[in-house]
C-alpha atoms as a PDB file:
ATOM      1  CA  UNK A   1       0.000   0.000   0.000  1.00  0.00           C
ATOM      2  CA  UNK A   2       1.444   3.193  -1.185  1.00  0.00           C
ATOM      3  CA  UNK A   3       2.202   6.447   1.922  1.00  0.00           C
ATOM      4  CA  UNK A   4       0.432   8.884   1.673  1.00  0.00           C
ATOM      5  CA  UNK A   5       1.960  12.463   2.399  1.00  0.00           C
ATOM      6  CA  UNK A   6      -0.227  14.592   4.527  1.00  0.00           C
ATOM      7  CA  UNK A   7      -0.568  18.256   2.934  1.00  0.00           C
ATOM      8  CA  UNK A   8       0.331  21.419   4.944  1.00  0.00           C
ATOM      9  CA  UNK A   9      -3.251  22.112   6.413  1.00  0.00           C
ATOM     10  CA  UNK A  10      -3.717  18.278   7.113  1.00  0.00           C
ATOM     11  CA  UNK A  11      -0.589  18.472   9.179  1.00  0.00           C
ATOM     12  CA  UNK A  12      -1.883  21.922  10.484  1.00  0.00           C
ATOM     13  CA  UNK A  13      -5.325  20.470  11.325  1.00  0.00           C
ATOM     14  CA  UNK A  14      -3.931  17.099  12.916  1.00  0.00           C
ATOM     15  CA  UNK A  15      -1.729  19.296  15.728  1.00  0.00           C
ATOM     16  CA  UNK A  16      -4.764  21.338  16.220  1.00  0.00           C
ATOM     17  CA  UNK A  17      -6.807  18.970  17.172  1.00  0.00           C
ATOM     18  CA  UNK A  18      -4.587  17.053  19.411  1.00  0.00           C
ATOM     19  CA  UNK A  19      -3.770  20.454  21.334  1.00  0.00           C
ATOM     20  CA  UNK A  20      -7.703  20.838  21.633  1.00  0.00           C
ATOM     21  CA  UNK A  21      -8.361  19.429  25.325  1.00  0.00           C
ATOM     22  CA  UNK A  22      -4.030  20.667  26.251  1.00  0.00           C
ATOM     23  CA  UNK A  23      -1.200  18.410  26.063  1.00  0.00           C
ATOM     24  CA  UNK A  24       2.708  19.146  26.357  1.00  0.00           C
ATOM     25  CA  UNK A  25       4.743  19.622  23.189  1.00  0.00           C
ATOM     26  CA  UNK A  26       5.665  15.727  23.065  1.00  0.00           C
ATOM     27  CA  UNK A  27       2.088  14.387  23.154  1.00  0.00           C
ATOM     28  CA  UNK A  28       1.018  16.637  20.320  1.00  0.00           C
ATOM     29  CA  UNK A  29       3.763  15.426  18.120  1.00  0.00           C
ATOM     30  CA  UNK A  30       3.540  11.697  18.680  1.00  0.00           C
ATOM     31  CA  UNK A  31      -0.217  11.822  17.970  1.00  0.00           C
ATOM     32  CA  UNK A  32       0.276  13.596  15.068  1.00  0.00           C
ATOM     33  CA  UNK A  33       2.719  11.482  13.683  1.00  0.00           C
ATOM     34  CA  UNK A  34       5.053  14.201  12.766  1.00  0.00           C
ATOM     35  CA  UNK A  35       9.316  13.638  13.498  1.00  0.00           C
ATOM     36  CA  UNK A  36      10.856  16.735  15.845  1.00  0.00           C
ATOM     37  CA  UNK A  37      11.993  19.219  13.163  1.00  0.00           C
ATOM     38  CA  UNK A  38       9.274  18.863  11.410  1.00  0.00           C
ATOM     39  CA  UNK A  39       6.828  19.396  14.425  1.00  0.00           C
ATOM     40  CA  UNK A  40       9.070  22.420  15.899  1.00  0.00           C
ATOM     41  CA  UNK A  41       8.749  23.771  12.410  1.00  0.00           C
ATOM     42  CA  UNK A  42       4.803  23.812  12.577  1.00  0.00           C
ATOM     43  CA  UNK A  43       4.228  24.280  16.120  1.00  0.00           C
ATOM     44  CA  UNK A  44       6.773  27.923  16.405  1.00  0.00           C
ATOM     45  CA  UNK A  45       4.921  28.908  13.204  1.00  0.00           C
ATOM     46  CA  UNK A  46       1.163  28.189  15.401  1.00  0.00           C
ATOM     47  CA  UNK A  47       2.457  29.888  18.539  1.00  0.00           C
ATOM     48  CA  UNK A  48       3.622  32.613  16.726  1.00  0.00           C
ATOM     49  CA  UNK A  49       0.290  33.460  14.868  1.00  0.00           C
ATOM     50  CA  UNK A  50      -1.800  32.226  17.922  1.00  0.00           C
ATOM     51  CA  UNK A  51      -3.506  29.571  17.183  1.00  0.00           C
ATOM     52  CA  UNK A  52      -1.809  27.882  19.925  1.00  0.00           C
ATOM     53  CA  UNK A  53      -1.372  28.637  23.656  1.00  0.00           C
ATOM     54  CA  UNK A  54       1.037  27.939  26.390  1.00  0.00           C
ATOM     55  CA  UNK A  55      -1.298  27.206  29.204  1.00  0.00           C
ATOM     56  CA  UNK A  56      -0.407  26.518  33.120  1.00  0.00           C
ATOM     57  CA  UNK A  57       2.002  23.648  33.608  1.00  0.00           C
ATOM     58  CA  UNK A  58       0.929  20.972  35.227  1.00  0.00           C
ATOM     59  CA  UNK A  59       1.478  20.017  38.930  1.00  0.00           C
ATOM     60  CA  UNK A  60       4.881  18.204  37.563  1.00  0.00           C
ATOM     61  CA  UNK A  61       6.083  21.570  35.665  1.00  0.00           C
ATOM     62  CA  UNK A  62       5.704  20.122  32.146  1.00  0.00           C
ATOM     63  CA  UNK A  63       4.276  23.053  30.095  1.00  0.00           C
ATOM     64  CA  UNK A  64       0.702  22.412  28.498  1.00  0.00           C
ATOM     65  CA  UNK A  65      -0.505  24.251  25.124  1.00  0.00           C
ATOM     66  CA  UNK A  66      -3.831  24.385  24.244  1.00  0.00           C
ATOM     67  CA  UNK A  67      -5.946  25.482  20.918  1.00  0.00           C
ATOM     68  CA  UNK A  68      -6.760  28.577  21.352  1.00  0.00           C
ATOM     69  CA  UNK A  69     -10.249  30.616  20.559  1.00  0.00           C
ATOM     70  CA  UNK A  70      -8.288  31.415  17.404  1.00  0.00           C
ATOM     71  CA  UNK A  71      -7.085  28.266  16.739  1.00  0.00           C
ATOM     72  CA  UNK A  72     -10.751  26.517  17.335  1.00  0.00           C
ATOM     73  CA  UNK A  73     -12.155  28.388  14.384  1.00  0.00           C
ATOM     74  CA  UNK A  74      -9.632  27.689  11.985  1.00  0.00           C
ATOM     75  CA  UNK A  75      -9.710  24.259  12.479  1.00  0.00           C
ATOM     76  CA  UNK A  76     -13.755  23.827  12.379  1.00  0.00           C
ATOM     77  CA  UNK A  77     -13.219  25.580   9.029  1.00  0.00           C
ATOM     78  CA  UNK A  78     -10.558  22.810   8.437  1.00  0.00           C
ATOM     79  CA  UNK A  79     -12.925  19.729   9.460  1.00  0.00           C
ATOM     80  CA  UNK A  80     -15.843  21.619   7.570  1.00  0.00           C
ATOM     81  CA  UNK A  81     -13.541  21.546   4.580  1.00  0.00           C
ATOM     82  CA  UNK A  82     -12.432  17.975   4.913  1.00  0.00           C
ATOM     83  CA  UNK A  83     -16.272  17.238   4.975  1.00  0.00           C
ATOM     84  CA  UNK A  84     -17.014  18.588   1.555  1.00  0.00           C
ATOM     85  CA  UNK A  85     -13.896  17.390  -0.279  1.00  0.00           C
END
């Protein structure tokens, strides 16, 4: 069965959706399947425009992000767009 390569706003969408509920940097790239320099690539470029949040760390220190408001919209206009294709 051939790989498939995920497209820029697939990769977008999949790290957006695993930050959803908050996770730590880690998490968020093993779940969506993405090696570190591609994730760090991705993930500066979210934080930076704000579709992702640094949130409280947790009791043990470990930083959580989150989705933010921003980030929320884009990505129901993401899974609305997945819908119709």
């Amino acid at each position: 069965m051939p790989r498939y390569r995920r497209s820029r706003i697939e990769v977008v969408r999949d790290i957006l959706k695993e930050a959803r509920k908050g996770a730590n940097k880690t998490r968020i790239m093993y779940r969506s399947s993405l090696n570190f320099a591609c994730f760090t690539r991705y993930f500066e470029e979210l934080i930076e425009k704000g579709l992702i949040v640094e949130v409280e760390p947790n009791p043990n220190g470990v930083k959580i992000y989150k989705t933010s408001e921003k980030g929320l919209r884009l990505l129901e206009v993401l899974e609305k767009a997945e819908e119709l294709i």
